[in-house]
Protein backbone atom coordinates (compact mmCIF):
# COMPACT_ATOMS: atom_id res chain seq x y z
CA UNK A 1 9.73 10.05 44.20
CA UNK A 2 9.62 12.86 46.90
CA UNK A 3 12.56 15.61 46.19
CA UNK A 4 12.28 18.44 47.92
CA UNK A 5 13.26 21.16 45.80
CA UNK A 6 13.67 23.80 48.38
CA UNK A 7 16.42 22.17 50.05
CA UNK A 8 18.58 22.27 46.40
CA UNK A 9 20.99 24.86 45.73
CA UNK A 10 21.52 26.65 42.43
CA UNK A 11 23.62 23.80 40.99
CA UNK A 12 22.14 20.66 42.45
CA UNK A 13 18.96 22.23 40.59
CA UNK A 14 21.04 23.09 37.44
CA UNK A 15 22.00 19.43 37.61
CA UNK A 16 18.62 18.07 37.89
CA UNK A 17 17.39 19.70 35.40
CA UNK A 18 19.99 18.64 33.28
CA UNK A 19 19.34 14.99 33.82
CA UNK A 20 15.61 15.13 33.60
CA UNK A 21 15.94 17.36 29.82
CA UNK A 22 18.52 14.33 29.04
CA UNK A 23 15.66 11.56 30.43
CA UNK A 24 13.39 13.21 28.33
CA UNK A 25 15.05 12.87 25.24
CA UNK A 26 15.96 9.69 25.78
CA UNK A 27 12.55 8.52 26.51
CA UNK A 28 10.72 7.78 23.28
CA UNK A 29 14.13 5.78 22.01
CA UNK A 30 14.00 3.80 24.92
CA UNK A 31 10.21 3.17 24.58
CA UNK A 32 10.78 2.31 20.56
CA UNK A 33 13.65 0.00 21.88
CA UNK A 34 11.53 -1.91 24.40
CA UNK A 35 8.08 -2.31 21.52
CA UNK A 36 11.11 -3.85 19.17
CA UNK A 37 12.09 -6.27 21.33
CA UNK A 38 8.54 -7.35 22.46
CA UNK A 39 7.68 -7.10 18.85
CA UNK A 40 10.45 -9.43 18.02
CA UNK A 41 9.34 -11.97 21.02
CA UNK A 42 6.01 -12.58 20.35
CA UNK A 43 7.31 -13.26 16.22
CA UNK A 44 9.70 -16.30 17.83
CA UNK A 45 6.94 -17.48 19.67
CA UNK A 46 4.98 -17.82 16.47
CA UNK A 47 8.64 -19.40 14.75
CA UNK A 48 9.17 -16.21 12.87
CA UNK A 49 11.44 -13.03 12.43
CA UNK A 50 10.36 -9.78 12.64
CA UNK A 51 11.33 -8.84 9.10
CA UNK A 52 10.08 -12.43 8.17
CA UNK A 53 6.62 -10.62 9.48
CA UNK A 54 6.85 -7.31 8.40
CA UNK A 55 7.75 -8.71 4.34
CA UNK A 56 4.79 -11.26 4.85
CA UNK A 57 2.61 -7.79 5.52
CA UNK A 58 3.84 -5.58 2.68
CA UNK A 59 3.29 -8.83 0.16
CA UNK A 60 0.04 -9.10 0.75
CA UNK A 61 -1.36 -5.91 -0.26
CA UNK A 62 0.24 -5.93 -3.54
CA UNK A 63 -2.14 -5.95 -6.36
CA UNK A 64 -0.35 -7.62 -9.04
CA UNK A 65 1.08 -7.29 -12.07
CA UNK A 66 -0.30 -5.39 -14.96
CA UNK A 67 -1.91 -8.01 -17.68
CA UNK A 68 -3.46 -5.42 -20.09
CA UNK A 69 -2.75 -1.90 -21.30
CA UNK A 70 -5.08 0.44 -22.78
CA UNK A 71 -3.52 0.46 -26.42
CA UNK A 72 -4.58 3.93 -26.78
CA UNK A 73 -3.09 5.23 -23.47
CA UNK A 74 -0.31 2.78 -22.72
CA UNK A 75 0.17 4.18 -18.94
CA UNK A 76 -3.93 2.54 -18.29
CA UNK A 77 -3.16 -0.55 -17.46
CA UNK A 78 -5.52 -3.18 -15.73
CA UNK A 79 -3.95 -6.89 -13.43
CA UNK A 80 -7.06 -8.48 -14.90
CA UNK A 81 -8.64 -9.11 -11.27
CA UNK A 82 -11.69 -6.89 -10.67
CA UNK A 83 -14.61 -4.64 -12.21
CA UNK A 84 -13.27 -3.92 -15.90
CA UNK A 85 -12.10 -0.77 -16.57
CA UNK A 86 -13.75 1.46 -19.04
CA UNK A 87 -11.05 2.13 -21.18
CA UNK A 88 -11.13 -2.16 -21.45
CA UNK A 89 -15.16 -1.88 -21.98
CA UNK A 90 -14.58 0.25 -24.69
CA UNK A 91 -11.53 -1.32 -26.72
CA UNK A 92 -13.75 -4.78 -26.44
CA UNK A 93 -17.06 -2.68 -27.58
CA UNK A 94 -15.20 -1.57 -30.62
CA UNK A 95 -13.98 -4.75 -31.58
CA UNK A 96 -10.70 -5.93 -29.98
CA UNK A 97 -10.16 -8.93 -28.41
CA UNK A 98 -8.34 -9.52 -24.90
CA UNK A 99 -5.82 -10.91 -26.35
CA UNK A 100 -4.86 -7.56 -28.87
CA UNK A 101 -4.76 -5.62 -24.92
CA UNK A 102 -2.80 -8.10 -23.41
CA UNK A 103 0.98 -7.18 -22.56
């Protein structure tokens, strides 16, 4: 696109620069707009929605639900999945069973 700037007068310029500040702002919305809808294509071509996708992603980095709490410190708590937490080393050192730190 070849404009030749020169040949403008004070308010064809004004103008242009109008439009280009407004194209500007536009831009990214337009952009965002466009990703959605390509976003949202290639999840029908796999027989999905888009939030059917993006709730599929969130689920799976959950970690679970808390099975045992530090009777001590109630806030500890531990899904049962994993290295043992020391606070669960402990109680079962001293005695307790799984069963007393279960919730």
């Amino acid at each position: 696109m070849d404009i030749d700037l020169n040949a403008l007068d004070k308010a064809e310029l004004l103008q242009l620069k109008s439009d280009v500040e407004k194209a500007l702002k536009t831009i990214d919305a337009r952009r965002k707009a466009e990703a959605k809808r390509a976003a949202e294509q290639a999840a029908r071509e796999f027989g999905f929605s888009l939030d059917e996708v993006y709730t599929a992603s969130a689920a799976k980095g959950s970690k679970g639900a808390p099975k045992y709490a530090n009777p001590d410190d109630p806030s500890q708590t531990w899904t049962g999945r994993g290295r043992k937490p020391n606070w669960v080393i402990s109680a079962l050192e001293s005695g307790k069973t799984m069963e007393e730190l279960a919730l």
